[in-house]
Protein backbone atom coordinates (compact mmCIF):
# COMPACT_ATOMS: atom_id res chain seq x y z
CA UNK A 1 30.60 -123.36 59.06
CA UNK A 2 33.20 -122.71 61.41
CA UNK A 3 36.72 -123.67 61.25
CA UNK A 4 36.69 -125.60 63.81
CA UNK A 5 35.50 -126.54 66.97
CA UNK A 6 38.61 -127.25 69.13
CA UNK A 7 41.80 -125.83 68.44
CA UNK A 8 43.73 -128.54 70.20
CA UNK A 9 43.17 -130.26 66.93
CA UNK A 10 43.69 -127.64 64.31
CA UNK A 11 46.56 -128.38 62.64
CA UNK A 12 47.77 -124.70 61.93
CA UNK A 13 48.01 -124.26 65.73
CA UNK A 14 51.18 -126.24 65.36
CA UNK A 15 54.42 -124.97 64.47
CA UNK A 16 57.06 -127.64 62.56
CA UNK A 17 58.93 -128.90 65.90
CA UNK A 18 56.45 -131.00 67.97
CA UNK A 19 55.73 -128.84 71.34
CA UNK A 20 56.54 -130.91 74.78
CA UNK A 21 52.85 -130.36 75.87
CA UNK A 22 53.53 -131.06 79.78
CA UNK A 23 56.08 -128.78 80.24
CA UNK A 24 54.03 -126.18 78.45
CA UNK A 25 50.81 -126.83 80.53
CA UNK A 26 52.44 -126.65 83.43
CA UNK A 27 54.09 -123.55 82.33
CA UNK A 28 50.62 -122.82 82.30
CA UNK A 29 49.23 -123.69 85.65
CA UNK A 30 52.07 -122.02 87.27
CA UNK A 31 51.77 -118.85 85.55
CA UNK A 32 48.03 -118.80 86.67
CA UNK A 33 48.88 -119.88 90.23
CA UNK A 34 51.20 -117.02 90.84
CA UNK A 35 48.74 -114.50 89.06
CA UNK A 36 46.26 -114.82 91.26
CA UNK A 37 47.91 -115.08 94.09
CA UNK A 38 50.41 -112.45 93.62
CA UNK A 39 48.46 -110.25 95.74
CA UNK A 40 48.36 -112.79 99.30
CA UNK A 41 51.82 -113.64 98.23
CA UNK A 42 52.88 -109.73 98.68
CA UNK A 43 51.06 -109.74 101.65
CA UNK A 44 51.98 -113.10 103.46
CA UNK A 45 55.77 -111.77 104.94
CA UNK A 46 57.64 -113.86 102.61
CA UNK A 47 61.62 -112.66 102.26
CA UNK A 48 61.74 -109.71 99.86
CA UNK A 49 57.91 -109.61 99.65
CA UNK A 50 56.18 -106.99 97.42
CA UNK A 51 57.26 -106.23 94.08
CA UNK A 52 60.85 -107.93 94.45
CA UNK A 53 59.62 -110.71 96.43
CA UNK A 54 62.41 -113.30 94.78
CA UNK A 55 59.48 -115.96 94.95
CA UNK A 56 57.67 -114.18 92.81
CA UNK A 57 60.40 -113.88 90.54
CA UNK A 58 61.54 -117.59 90.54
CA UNK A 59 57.94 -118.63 89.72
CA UNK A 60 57.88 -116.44 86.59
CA UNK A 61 61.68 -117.97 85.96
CA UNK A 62 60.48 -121.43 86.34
CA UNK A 63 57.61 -120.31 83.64
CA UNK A 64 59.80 -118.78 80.81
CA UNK A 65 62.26 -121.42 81.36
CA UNK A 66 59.80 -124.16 80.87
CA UNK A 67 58.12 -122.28 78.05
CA UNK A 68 61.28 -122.20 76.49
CA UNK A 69 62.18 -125.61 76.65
CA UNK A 70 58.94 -126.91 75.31
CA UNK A 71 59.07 -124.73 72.55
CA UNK A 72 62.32 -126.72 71.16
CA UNK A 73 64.57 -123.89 70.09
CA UNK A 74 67.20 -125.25 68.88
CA UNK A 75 64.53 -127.74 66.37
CA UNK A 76 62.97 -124.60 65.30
CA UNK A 77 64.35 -121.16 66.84
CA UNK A 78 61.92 -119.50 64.71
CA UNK A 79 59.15 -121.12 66.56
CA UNK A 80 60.64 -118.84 69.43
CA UNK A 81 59.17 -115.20 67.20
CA UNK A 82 55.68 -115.84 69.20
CA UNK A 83 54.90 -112.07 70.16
CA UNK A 84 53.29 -110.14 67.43
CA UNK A 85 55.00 -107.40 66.08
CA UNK A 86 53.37 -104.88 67.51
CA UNK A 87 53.45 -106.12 70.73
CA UNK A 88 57.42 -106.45 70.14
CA UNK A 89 57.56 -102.86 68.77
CA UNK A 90 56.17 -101.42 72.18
CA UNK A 91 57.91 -104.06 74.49
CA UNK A 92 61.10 -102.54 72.31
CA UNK A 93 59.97 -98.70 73.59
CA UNK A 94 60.02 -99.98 77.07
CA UNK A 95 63.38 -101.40 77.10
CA UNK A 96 64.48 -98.43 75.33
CA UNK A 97 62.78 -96.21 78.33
CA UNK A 98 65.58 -97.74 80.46
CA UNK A 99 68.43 -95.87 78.80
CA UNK A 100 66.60 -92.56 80.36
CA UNK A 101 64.76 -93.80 83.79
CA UNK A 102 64.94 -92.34 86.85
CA UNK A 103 65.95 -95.78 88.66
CA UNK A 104 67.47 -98.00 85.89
CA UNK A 105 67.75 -101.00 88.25
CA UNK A 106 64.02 -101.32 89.18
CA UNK A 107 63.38 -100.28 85.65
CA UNK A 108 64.93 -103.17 83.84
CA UNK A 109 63.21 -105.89 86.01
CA UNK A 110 60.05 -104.99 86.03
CA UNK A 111 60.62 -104.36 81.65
CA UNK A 112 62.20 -108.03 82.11
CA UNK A 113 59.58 -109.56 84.10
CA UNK A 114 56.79 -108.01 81.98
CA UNK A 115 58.77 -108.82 79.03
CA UNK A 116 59.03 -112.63 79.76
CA UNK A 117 55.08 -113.30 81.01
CA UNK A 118 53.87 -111.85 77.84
CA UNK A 119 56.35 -113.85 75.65
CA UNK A 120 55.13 -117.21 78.01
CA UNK A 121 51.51 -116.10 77.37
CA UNK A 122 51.96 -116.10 73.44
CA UNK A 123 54.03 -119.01 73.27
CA UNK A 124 51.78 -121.40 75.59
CA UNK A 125 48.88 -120.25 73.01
CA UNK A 126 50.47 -120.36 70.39
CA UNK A 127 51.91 -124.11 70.91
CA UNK A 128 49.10 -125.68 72.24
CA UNK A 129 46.33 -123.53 71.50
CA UNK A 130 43.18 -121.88 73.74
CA UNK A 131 41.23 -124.70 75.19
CA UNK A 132 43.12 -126.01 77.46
CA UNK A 133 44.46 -123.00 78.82
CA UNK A 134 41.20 -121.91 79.12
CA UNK A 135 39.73 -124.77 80.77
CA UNK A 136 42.48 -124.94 83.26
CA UNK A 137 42.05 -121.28 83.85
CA UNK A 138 38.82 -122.08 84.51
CA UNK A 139 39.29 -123.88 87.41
CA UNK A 140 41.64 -122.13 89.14
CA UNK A 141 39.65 -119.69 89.29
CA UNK A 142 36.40 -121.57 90.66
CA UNK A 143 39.24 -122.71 93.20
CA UNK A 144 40.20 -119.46 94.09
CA UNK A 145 36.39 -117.88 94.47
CA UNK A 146 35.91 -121.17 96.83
CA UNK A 147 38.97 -120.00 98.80
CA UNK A 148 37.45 -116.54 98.99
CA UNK A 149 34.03 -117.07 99.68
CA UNK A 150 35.20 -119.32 102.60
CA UNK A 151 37.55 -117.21 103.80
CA UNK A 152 35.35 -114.49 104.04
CA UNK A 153 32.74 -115.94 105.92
CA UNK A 154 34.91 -118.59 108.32
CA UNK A 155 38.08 -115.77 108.53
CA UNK A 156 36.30 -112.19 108.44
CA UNK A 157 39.16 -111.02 110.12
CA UNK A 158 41.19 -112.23 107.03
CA UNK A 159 38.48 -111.79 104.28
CA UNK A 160 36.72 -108.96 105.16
CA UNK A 161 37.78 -105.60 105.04
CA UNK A 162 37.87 -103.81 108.67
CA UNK A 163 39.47 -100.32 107.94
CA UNK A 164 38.89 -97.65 105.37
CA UNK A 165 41.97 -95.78 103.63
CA UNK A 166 42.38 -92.92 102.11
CA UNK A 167 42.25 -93.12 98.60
CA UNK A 168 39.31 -95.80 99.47
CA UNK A 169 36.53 -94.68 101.72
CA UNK A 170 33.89 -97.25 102.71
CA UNK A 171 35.86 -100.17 102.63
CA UNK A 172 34.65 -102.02 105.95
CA UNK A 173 32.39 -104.85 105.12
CA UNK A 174 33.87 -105.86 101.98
CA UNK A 175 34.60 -109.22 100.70
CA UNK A 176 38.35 -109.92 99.61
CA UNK A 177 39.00 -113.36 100.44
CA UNK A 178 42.91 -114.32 100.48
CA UNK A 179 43.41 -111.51 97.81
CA UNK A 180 44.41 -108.56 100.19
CA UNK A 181 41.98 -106.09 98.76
CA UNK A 182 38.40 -105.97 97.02
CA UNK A 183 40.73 -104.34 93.83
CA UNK A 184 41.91 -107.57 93.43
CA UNK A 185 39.05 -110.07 94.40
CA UNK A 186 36.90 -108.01 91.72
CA UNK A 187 38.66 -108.92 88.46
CA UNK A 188 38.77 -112.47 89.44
CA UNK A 189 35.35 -113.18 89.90
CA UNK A 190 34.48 -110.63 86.77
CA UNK A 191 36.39 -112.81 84.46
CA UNK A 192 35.06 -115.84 86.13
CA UNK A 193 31.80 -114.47 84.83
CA UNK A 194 33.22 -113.87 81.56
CA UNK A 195 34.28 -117.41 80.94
CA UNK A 196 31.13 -119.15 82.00
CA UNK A 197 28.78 -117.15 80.15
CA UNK A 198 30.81 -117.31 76.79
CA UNK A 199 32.63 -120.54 74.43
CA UNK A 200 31.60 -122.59 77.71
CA UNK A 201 28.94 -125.19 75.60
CA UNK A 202 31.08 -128.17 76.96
CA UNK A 203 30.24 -127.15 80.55
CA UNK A 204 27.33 -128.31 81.97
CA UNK A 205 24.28 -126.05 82.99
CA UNK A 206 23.74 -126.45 86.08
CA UNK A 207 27.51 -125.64 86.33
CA UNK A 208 27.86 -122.76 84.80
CA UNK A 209 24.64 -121.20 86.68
CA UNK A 210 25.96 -122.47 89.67
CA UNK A 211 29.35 -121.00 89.46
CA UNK A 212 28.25 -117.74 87.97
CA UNK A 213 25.87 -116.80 90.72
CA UNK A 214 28.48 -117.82 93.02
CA UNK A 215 30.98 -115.40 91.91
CA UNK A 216 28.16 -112.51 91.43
CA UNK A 217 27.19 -112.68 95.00
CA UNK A 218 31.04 -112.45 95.43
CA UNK A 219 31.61 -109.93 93.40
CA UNK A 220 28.60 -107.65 94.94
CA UNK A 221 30.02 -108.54 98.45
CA UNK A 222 33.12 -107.41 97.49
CA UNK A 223 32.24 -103.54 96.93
CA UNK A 224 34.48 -103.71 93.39
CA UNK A 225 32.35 -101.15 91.66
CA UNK A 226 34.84 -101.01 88.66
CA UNK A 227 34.56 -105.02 87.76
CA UNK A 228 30.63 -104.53 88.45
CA UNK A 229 30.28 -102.04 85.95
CA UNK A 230 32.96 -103.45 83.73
CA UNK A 231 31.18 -106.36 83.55
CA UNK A 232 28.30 -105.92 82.75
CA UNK A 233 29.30 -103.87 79.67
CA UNK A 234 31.37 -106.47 78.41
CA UNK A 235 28.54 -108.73 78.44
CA UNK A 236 26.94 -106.46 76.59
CA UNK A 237 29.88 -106.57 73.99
CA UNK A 238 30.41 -110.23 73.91
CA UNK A 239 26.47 -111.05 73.65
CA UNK A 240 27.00 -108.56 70.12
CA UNK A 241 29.67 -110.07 69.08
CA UNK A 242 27.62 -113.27 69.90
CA UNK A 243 23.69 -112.81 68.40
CA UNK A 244 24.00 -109.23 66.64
CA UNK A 245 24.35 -110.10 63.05
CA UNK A 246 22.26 -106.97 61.50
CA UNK A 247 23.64 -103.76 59.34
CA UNK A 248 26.67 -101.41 60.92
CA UNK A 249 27.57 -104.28 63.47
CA UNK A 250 30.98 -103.09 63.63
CA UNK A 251 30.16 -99.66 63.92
CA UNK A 252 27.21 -100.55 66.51
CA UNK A 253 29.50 -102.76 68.71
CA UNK A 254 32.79 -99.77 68.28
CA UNK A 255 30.24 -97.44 69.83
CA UNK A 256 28.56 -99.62 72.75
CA UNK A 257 32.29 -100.11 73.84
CA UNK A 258 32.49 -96.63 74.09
CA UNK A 259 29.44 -95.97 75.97
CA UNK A 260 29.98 -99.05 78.23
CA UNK A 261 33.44 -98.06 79.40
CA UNK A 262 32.16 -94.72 79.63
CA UNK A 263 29.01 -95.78 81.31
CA UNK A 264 30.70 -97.44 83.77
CA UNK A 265 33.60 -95.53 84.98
CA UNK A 266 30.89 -93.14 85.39
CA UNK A 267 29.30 -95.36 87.74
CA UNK A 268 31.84 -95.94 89.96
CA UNK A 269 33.14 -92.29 89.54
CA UNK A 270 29.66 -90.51 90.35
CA UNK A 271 28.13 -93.12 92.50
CA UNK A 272 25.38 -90.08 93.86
CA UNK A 273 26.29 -87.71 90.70
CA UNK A 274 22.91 -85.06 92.44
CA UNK A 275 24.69 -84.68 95.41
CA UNK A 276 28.39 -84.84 94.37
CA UNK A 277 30.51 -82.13 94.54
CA UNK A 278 32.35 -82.27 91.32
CA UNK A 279 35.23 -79.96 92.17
CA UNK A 280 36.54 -81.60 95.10
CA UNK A 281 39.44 -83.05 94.36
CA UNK A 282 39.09 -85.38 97.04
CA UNK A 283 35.75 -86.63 95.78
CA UNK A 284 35.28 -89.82 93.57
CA UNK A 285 37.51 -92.11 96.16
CA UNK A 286 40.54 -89.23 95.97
CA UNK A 287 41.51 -90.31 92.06
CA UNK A 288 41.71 -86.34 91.11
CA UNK A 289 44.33 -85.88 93.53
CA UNK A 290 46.49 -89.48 92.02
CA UNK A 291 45.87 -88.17 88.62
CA UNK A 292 46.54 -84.61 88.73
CA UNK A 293 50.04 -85.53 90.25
CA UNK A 294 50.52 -87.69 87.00
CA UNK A 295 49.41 -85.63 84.71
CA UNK A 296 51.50 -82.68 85.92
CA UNK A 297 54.22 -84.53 85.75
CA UNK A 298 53.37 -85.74 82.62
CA UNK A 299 53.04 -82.04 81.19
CA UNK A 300 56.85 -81.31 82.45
CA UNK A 301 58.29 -84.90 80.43
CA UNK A 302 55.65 -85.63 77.53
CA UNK A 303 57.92 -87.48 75.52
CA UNK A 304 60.12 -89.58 77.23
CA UNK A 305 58.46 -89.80 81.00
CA UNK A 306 60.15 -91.04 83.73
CA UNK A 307 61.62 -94.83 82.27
CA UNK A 308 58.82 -97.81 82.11
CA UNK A 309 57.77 -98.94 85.62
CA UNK A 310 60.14 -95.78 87.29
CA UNK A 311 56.99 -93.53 88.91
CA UNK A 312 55.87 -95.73 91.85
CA UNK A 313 57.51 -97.39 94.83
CA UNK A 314 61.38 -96.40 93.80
CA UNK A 315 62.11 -94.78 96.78
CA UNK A 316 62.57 -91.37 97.73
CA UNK A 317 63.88 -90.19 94.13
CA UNK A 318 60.15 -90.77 92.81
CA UNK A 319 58.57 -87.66 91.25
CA UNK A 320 55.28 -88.37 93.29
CA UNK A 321 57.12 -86.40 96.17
CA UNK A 322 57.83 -83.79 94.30
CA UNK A 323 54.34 -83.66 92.46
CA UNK A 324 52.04 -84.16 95.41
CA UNK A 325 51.43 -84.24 99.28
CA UNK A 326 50.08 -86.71 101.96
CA UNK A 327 48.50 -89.37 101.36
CA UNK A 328 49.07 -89.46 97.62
CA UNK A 329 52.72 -90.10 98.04
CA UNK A 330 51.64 -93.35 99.74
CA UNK A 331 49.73 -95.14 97.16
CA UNK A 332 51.47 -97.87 94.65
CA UNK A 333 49.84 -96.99 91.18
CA UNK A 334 48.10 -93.59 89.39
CA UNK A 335 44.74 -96.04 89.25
CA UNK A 336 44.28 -95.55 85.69
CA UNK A 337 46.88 -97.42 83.43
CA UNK A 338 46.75 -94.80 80.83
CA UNK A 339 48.08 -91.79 82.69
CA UNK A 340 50.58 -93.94 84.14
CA UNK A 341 52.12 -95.26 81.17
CA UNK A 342 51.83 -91.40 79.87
CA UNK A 343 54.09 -90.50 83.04
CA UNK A 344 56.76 -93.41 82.56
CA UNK A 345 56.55 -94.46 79.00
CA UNK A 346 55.55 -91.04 77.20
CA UNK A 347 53.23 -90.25 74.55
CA UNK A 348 54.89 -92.50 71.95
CA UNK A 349 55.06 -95.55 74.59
CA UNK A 350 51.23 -95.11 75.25
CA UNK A 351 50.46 -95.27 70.96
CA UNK A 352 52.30 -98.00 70.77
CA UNK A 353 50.96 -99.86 73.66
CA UNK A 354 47.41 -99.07 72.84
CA UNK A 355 47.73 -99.35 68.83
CA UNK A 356 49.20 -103.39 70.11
CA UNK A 357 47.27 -104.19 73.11
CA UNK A 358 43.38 -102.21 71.47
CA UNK A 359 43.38 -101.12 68.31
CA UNK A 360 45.04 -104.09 66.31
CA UNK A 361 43.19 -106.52 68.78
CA UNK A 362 39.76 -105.04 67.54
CA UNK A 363 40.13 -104.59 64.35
CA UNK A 364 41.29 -108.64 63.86
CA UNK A 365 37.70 -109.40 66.06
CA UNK A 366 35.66 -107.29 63.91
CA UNK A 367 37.28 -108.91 60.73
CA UNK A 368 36.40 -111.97 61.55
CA UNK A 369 33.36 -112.19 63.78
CA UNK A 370 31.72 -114.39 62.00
CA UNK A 371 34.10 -117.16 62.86
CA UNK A 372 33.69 -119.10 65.75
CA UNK A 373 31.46 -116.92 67.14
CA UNK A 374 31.45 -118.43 70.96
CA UNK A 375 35.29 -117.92 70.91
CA UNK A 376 35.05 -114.24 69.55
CA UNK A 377 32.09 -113.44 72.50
CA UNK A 378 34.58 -114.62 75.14
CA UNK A 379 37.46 -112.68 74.05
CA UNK A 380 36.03 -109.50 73.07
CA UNK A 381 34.08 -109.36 76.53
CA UNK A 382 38.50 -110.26 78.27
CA UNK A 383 39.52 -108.00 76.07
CA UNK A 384 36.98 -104.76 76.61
CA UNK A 385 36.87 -105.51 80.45
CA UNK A 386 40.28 -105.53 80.89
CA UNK A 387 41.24 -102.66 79.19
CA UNK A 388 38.50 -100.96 81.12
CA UNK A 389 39.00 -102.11 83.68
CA UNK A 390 42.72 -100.03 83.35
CA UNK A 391 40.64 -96.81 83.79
CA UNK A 392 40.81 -96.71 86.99
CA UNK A 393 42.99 -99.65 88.02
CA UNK A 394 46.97 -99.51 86.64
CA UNK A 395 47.43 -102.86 85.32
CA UNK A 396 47.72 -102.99 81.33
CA UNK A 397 51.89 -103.67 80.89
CA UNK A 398 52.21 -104.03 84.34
CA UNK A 399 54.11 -107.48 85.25
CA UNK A 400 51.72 -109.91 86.12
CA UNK A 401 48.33 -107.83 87.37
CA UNK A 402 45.37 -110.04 86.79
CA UNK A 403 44.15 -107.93 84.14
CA UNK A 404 47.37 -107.78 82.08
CA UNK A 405 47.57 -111.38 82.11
CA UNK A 406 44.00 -112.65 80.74
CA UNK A 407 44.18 -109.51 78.42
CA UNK A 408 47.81 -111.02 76.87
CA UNK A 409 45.87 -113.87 77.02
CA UNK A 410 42.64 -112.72 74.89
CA UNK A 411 44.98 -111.07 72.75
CA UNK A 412 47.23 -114.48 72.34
CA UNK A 413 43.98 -115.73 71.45
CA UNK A 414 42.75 -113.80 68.70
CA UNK A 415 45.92 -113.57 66.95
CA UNK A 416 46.02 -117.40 67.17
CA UNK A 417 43.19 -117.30 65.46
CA UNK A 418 43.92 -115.59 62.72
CA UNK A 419 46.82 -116.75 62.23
CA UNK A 420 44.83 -120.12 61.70
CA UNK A 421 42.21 -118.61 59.41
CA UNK A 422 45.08 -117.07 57.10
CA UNK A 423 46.99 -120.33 56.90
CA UNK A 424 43.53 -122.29 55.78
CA UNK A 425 43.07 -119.88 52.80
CA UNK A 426 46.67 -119.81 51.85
CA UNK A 427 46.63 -123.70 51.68
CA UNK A 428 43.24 -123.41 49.89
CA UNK A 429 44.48 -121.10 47.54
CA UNK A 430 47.31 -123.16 46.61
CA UNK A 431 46.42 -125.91 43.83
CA UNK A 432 46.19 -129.35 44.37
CA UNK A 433 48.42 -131.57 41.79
CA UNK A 434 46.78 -133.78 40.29
């Protein structure tokens, strides 16, 4: 028997001051709404556009602030501890990063920006649960792959891609809607996927088929080999999570997340793997030459790296000039999370980001996957595809990527959820007087 079937109802979803529900949702909507369109909004010419675009920043303002206020401090300022400690414990290394990073400025708000979208995330889900959030995320995103599909067919000289670059070959003919790049269109549509296929019973059908072959034909127009492949494999995990109830079902679903993520890297890495040449460094899309640059530097700073978000775009003091040549020096991220929070955050930072963000995640899901089983499908497939997905896109503690979000998200939800299954057997435990 499950404990229940909609969490907007579930009393231990509630903290002790009542939670100003419009404020939060809109919280909500806005968050979304600036996610999504945070790459077009980088690209549209706004004042300060780009990663200090000040729109950008008084969006995500606007969201904490509202977050805040519905979450009544000053009735119950511990309602305001939302972020689980883990989570806090590596958001803590960041900050600390600061004290040593190479551009302390840029350093602090991109830690304070990343800082306050996680802390919305958990408190949104924590105060009014998953389902509305969900369904409203929902449909912003059939909005947006609307937008996109149109765009690419009415606009091509808007949607489609038209020029290759060099960290990117065969790029012309690919779908990216309003989103800038197919990098960004992909995740969208994959997590679209994601949310139809999985804890979407209330949906109809012919909905749900609709809108899921909608967004596959985008999603194969759009080139994005890594949320193809990701995709698919975290279908694979959420359908386990989902039907697989035989013996070693953890150990069985630990090590098809393994070989999916593997798989599928793979596939994008060695898309001809009998005819590649495997020791070019500018094979596989030019990633050897991004990562070796990391990685070197890396090597030199193991411990402390270069300060949290202090690699990339900080001007002419970044080590990427000293570490590499050409083109390299003109990309924005390492495209693979992992070796760039190694190069900013150090080894510690990356255990404590992973051991928050995979591990703990996980472990809760396997623990309880026998509980609301739809839910669990839905966000172990967010979960495994975007942290995947950060294999060869940066995105996992990185402001508000797509990824990041839905994963704080997933993450927001599963704690949630155990956080409701413990209070049930405490109260249970605790006799009734007669």
């Amino acid at each position: 028997m499950k404990l229940f079937t909609n969490d907007q109802t579930a009393p231990e979803t509630r903290m002790s001051a009542p939670v100003r529900r419009g404020p939060m949702l809109l919280a909500w909507v806005i968050l979304v709404i600036f996610c999504l369109l945070g790459p077009f909004m980088s690209y549209s010419g706004l004042p300060g556009t780009g990663e200090g675009s000040p729109v950008r920043q008084a969006g995500y303002l606007t969201v904490f602030l509202l977050a805040l206020y519905s979450s009544r401090p000053i009735a119950d300022p511990k309602g305001l501890l939302v972020v689980p400690v883990a989570i806090a414990v590596a958001l803590g290394w960041v900050w600390l990063s600061i004290a040593w990073a190479l551009d302390p400025g840029i350093a602090l708000r991109r830690a304070f920006l990343t800082t306050t979208i996680i802390w919305s995330i958990f408190a949104i889900v924590r105060r009014i649960g998953v389902d509305q959030p969900l369904m409203i995320a929902r449909v912003l995103l059939v909005a947006l792959l609307l937008i996109n599909i149109a765009v690419s067919i009415l606009f091509p000289d808007i949607g489609v891609h038209s020029v290759n670059e060099p960290a990117d070959k065969g790029l012309i003919g690919d779908w990216r809607g309003i989103m800038t790049h197919k990098n960004f269109a992909g995740p969208t549509v994959a997590l679209l996927i994601l949310m139809f296929v999985f804890d979407a019973r209330r949906i109809p059908m012919a909905l749900r088929v609709i809108v899921i072959a909608a967004a596959s034909y985008f999603l194969y127009r759009s080139g994005s080999k890594t949320s193809a492949g990701m995709v698919v494999s975290a279908l694979a995990i959420g359908s386990l999570f989902l039907y697989y109830k035989g013996k070693g079902r953890n150990f069985i679903i630990i090590l098809t997340c393994l070989a999916g993520m593997g798989a599928a890297i793979a596939a994008y890495l060695y898309k001809d793997p009998l005819a590649g040449n495997f020791t070019d460094e500018r094979s596989f899309t030019g990633r050897p030459l991004i990562w070796k640059a990391l990685t070197s530097y890396w090597s030199d700073h193991p411990w402390l790296g270069s300060g949290f978000g202090s690699f990339w775009n900080i001007g002419p003091q970044g080590p990427i000039y000293r570490y590499a040549t050409g083109w390299v020096t003109e990309v924005a991220t390492g495209h693979n999370g992992f070796l760039d929070l190694l190069a900013t955050v150090g080894v510690p930072g990356l255990i404590l980001i992973l051991a928050a963000t995979v591990v703990i995640p996980v472990f809760t899901l396997l623990s309880r996957a026998d509980v609301n089983a739809q839910r669990n499908a839905l966000m172990a497939s967010i979960l495994f595809f975007c942290i995947g997905h950060n294999a060869t896109e940066s995105t996992l503690f990185d402001r508000d990527a797509i990824p990041e979000v839905f994963l704080m998200f997933a993450i927001a939800a599963i704690m949630n959820m155990e956080s409701s299954r413990f209070t049930r057997s405490r109260r249970a435990a605790v006799p009734r007087t007669p």
